[in-house]
PDB file of N, CA and C in Angstrom:
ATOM      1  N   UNK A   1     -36.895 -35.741  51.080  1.00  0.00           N
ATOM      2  CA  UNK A   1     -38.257 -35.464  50.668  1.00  0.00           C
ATOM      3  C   UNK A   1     -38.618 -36.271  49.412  1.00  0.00           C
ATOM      4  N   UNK A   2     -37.691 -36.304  48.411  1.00  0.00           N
ATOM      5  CA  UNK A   2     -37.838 -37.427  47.059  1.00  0.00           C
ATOM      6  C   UNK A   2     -38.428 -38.989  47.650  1.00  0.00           C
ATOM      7  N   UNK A   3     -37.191 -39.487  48.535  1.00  0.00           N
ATOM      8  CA  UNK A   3     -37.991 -40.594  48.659  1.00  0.00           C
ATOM      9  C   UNK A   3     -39.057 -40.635  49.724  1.00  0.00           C
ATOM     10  N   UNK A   4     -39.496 -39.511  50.495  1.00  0.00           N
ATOM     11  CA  UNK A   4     -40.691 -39.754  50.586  1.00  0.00           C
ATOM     12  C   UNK A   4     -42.479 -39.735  49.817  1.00  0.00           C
ATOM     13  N   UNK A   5     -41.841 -38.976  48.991  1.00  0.00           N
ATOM     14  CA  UNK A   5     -42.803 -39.011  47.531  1.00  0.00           C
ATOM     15  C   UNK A   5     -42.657 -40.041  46.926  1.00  0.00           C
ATOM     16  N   UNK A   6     -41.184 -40.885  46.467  1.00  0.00           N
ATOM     17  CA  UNK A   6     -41.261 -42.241  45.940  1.00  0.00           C
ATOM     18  C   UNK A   6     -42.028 -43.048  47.125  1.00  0.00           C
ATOM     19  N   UNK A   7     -42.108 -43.214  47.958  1.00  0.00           N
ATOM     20  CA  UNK A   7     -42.651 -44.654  48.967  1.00  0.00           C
ATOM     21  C   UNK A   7     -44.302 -43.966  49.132  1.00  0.00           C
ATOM     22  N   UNK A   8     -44.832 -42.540  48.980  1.00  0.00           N
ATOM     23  CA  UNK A   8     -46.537 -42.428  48.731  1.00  0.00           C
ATOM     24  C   UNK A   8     -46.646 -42.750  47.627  1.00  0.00           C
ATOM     25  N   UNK A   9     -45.863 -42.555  46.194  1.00  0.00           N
ATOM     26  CA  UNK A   9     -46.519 -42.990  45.171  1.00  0.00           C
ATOM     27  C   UNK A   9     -46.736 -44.891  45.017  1.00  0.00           C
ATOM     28  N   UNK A  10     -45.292 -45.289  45.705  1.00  0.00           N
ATOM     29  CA  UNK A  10     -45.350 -46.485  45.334  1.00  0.00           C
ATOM     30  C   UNK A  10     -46.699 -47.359  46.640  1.00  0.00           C
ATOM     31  N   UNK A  11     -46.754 -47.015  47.503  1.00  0.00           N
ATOM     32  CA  UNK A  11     -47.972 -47.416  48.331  1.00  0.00           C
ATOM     33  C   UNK A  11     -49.318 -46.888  47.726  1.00  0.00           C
ATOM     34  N   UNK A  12     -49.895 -46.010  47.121  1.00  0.00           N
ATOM     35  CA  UNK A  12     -50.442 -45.653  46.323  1.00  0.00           C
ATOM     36  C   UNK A  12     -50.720 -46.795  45.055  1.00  0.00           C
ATOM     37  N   UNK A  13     -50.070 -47.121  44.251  1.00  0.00           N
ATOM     38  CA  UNK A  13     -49.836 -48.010  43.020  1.00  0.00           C
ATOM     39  C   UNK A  13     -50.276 -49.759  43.843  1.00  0.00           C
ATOM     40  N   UNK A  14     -49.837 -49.485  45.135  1.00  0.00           N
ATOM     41  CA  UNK A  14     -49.791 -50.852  46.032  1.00  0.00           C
ATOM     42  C   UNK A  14     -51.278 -51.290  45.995  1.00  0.00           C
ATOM     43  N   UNK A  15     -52.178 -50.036  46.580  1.00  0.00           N
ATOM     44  CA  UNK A  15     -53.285 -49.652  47.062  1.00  0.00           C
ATOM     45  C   UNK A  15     -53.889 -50.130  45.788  1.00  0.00           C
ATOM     46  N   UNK A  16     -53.663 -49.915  45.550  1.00  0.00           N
ATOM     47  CA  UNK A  16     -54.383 -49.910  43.769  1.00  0.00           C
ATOM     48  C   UNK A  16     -54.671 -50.698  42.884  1.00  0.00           C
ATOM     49  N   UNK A  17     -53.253 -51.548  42.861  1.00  0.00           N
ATOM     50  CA  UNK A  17     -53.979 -53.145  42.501  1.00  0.00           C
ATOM     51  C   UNK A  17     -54.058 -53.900  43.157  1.00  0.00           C
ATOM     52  N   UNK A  18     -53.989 -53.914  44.596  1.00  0.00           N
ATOM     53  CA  UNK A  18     -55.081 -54.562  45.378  1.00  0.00           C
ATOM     54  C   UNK A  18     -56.219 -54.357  44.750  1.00  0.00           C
ATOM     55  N   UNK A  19     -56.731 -53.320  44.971  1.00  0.00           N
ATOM     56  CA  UNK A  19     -58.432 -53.096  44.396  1.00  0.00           C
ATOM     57  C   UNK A  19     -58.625 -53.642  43.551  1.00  0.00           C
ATOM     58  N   UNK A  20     -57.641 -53.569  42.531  1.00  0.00           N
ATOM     59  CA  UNK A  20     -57.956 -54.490  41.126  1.00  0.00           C
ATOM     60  C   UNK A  20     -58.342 -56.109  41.361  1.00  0.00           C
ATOM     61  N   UNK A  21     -56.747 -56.256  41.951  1.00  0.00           N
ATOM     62  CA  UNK A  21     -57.027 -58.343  42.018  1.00  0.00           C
ATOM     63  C   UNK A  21     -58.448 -58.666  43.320  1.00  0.00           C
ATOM     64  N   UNK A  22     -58.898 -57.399  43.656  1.00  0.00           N
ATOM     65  CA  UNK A  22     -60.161 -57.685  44.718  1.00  0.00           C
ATOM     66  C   UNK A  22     -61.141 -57.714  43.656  1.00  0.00           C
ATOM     67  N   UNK A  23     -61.292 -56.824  42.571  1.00  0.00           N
ATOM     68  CA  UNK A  23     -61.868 -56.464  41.960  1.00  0.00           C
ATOM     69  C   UNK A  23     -62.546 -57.389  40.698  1.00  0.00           C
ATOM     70  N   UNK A  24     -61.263 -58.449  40.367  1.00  0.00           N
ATOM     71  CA  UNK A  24     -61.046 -59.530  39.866  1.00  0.00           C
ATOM     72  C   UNK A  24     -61.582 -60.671  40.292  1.00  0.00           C
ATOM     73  N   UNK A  25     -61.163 -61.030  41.561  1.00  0.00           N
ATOM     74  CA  UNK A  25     -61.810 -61.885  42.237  1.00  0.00           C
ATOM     75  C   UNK A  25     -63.541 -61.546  42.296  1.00  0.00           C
ATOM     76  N   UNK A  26     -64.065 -60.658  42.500  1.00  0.00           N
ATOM     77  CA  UNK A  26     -65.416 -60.477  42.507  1.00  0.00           C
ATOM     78  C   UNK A  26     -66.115 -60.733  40.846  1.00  0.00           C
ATOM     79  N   UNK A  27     -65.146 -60.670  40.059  1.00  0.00           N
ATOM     80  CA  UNK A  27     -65.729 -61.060  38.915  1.00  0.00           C
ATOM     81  C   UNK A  27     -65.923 -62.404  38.390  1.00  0.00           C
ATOM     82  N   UNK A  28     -65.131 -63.169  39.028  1.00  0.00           N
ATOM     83  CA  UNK A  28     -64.820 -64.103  38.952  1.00  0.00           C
ATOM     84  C   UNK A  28     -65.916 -65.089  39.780  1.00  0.00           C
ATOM     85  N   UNK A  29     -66.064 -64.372  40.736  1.00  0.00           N
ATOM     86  CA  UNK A  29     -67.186 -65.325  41.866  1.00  0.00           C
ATOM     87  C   UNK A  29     -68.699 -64.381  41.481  1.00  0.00           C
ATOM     88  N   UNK A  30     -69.044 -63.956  40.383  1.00  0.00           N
ATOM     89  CA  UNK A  30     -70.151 -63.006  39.755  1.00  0.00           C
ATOM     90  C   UNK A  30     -70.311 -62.120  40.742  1.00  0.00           C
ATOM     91  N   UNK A  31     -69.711 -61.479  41.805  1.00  0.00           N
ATOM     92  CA  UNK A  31     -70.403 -60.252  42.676  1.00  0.00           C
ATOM     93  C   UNK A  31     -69.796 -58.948  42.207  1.00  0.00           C
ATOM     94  N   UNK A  32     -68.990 -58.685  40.684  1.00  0.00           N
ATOM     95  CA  UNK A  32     -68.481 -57.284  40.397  1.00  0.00           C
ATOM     96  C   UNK A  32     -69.629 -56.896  40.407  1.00  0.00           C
ATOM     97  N   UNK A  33     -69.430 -55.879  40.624  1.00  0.00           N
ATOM     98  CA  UNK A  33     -71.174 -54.391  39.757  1.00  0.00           C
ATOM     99  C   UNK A  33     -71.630 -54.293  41.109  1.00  0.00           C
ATOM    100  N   UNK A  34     -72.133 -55.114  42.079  1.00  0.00           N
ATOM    101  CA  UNK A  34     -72.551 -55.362  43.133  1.00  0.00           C
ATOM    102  C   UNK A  34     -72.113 -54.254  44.269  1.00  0.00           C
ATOM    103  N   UNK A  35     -73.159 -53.475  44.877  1.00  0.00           N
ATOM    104  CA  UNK A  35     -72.780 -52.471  45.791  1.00  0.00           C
ATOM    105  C   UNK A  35     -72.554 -53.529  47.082  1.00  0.00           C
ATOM    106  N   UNK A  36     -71.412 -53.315  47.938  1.00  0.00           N
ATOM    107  CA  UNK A  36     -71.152 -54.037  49.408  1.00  0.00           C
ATOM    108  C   UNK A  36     -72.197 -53.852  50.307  1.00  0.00           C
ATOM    109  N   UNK A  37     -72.372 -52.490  50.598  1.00  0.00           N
ATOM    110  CA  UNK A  37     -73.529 -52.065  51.038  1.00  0.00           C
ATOM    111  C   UNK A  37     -74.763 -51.933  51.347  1.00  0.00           C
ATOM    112  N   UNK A  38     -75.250 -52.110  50.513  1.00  0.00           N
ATOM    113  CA  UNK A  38     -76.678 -52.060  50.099  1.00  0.00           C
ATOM    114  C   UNK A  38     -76.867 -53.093  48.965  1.00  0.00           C
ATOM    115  N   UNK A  39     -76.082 -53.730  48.302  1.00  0.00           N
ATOM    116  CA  UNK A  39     -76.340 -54.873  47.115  1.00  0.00           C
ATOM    117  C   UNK A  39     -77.063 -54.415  45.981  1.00  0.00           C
ATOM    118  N   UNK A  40     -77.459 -53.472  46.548  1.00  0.00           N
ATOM    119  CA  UNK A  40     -77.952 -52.825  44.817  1.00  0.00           C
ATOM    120  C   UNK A  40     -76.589 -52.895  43.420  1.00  0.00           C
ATOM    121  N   UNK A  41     -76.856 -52.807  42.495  1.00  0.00           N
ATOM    122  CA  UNK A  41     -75.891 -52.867  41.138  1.00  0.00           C
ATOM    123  C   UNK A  41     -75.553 -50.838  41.266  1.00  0.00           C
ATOM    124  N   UNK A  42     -74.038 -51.590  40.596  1.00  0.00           N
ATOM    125  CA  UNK A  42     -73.052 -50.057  40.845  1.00  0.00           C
ATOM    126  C   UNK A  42     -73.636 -50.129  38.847  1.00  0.00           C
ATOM    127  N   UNK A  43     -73.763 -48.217  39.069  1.00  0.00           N
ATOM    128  CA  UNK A  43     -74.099 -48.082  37.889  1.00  0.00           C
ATOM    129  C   UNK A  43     -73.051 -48.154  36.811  1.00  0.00           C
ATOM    130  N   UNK A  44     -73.436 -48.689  35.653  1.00  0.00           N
ATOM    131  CA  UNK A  44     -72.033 -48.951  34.713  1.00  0.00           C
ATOM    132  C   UNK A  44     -70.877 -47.432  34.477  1.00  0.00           C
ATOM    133  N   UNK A  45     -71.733 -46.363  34.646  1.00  0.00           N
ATOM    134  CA  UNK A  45     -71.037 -44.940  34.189  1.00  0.00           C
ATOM    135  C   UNK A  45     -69.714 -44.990  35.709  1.00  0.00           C
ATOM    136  N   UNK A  46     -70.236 -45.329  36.818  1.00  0.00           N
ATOM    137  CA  UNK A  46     -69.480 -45.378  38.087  1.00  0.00           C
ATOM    138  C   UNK A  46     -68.151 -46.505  37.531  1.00  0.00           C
ATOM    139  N   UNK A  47     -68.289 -47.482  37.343  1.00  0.00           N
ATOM    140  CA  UNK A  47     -67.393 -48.783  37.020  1.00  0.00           C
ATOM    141  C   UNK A  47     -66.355 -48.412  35.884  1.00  0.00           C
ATOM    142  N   UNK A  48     -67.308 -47.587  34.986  1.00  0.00           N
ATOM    143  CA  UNK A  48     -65.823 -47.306  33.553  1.00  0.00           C
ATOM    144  C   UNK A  48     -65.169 -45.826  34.377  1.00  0.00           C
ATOM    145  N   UNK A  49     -65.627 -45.075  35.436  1.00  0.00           N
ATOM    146  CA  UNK A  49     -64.854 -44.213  35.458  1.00  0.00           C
ATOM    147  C   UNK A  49     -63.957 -44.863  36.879  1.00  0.00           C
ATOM    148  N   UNK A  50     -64.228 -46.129  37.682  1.00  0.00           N
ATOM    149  CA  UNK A  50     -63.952 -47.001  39.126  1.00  0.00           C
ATOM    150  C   UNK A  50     -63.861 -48.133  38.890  1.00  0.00           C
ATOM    151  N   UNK A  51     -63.010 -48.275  37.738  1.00  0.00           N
ATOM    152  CA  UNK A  51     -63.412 -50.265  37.647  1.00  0.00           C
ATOM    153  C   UNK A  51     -63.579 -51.118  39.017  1.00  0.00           C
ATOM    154  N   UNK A  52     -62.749 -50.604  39.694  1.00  0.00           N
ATOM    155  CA  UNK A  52     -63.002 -51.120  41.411  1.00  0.00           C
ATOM    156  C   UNK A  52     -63.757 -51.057  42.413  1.00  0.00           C
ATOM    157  N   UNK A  53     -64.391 -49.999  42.035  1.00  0.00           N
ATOM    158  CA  UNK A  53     -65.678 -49.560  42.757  1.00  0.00           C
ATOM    159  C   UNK A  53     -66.175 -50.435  44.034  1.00  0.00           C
ATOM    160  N   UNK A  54     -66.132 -50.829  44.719  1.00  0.00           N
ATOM    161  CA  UNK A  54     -66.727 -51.642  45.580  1.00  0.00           C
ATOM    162  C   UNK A  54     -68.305 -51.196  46.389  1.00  0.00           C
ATOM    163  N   UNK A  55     -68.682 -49.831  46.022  1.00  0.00           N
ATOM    164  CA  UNK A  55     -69.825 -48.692  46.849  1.00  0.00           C
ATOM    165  C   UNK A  55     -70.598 -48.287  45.187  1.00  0.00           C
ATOM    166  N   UNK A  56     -71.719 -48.573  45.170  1.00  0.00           N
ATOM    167  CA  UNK A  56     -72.342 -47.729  44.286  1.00  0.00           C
ATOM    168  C   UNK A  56     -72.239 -46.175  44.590  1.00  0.00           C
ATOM    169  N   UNK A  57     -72.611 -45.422  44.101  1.00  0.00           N
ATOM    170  CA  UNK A  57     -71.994 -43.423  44.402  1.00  0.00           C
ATOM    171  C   UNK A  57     -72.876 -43.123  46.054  1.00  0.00           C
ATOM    172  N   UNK A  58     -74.114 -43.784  45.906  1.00  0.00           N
ATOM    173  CA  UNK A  58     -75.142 -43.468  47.285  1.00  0.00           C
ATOM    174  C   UNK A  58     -73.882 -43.623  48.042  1.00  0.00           C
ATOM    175  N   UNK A  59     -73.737 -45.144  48.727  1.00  0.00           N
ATOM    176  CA  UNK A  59     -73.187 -45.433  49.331  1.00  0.00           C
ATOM    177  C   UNK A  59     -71.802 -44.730  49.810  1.00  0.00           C
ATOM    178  N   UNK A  60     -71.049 -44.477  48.543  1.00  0.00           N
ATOM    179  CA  UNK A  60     -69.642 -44.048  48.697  1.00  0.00           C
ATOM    180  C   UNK A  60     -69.952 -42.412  49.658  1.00  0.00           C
ATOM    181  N   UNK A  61     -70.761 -41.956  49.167  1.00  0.00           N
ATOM    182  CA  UNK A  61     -71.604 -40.510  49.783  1.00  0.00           C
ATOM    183  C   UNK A  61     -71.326 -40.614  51.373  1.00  0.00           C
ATOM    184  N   UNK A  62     -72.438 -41.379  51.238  1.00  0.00           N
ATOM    185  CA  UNK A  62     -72.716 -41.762  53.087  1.00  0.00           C
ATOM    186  C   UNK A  62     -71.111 -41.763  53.703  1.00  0.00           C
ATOM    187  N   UNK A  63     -70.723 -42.731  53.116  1.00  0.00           N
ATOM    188  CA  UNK A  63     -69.653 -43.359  54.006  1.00  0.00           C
ATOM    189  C   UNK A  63     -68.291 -42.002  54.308  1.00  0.00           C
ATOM    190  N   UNK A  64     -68.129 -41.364  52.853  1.00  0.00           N
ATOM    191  CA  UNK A  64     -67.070 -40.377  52.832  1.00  0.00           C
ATOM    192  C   UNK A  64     -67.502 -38.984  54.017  1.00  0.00           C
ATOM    193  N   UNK A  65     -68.884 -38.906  53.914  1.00  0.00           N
ATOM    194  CA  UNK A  65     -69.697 -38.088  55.469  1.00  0.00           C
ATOM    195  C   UNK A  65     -69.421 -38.219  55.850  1.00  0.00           C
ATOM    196  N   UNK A  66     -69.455 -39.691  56.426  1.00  0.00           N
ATOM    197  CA  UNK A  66     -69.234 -40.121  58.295  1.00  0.00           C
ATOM    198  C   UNK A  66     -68.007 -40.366  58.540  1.00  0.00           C
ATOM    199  N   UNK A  67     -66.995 -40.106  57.408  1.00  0.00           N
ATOM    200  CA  UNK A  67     -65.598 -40.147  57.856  1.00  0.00           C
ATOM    201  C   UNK A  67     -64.925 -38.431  58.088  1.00  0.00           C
ATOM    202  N   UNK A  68     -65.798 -37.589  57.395  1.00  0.00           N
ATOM    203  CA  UNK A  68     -65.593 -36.126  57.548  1.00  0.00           C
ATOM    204  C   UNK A  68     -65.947 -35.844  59.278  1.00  0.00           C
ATOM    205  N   UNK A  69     -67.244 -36.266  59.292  1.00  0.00           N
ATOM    206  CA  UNK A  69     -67.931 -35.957  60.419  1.00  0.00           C
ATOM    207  C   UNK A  69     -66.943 -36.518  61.390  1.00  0.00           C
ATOM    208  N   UNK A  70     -66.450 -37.313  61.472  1.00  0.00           N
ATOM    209  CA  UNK A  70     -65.327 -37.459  62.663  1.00  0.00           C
ATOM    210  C   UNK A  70     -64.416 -36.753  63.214  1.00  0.00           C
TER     211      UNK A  70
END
């Protein structure tokens, strides 16, 4: 059971800075802040608490629904 808690945390941590070096890269090519979605700007309060954010909060809404609703 230990190392199955070590291999979720460490896929977890995996997960994670992916988002970052994605996150990076979008800064880099000016599209951070930028909702995927809808292209509207992710609000700054969303970004310091999601530096990765890729969904402004609307968006993230919708999407976390239609994955319940399944």
């Amino acid at each position: 059971m230990e190392k199955e808690k070590n291999y979720y945390y460490a896929d977890q941590e995996g997960q994670y800075l992916k988002a970052i070096e994605i996150a990076l890269q979008r800064i880099e090519s000016g599209e951070y802040g930028q909702c995927l979605e809808c292209l509207d700007l992710i609000s700054d309060k969303r970004l310091e608490a999601v530096p990765a954010a890729e969904l402004c909060i609307n968006c993230k809404d919708k999407k976390e629904k239609l994955e319940r609703g399944r």
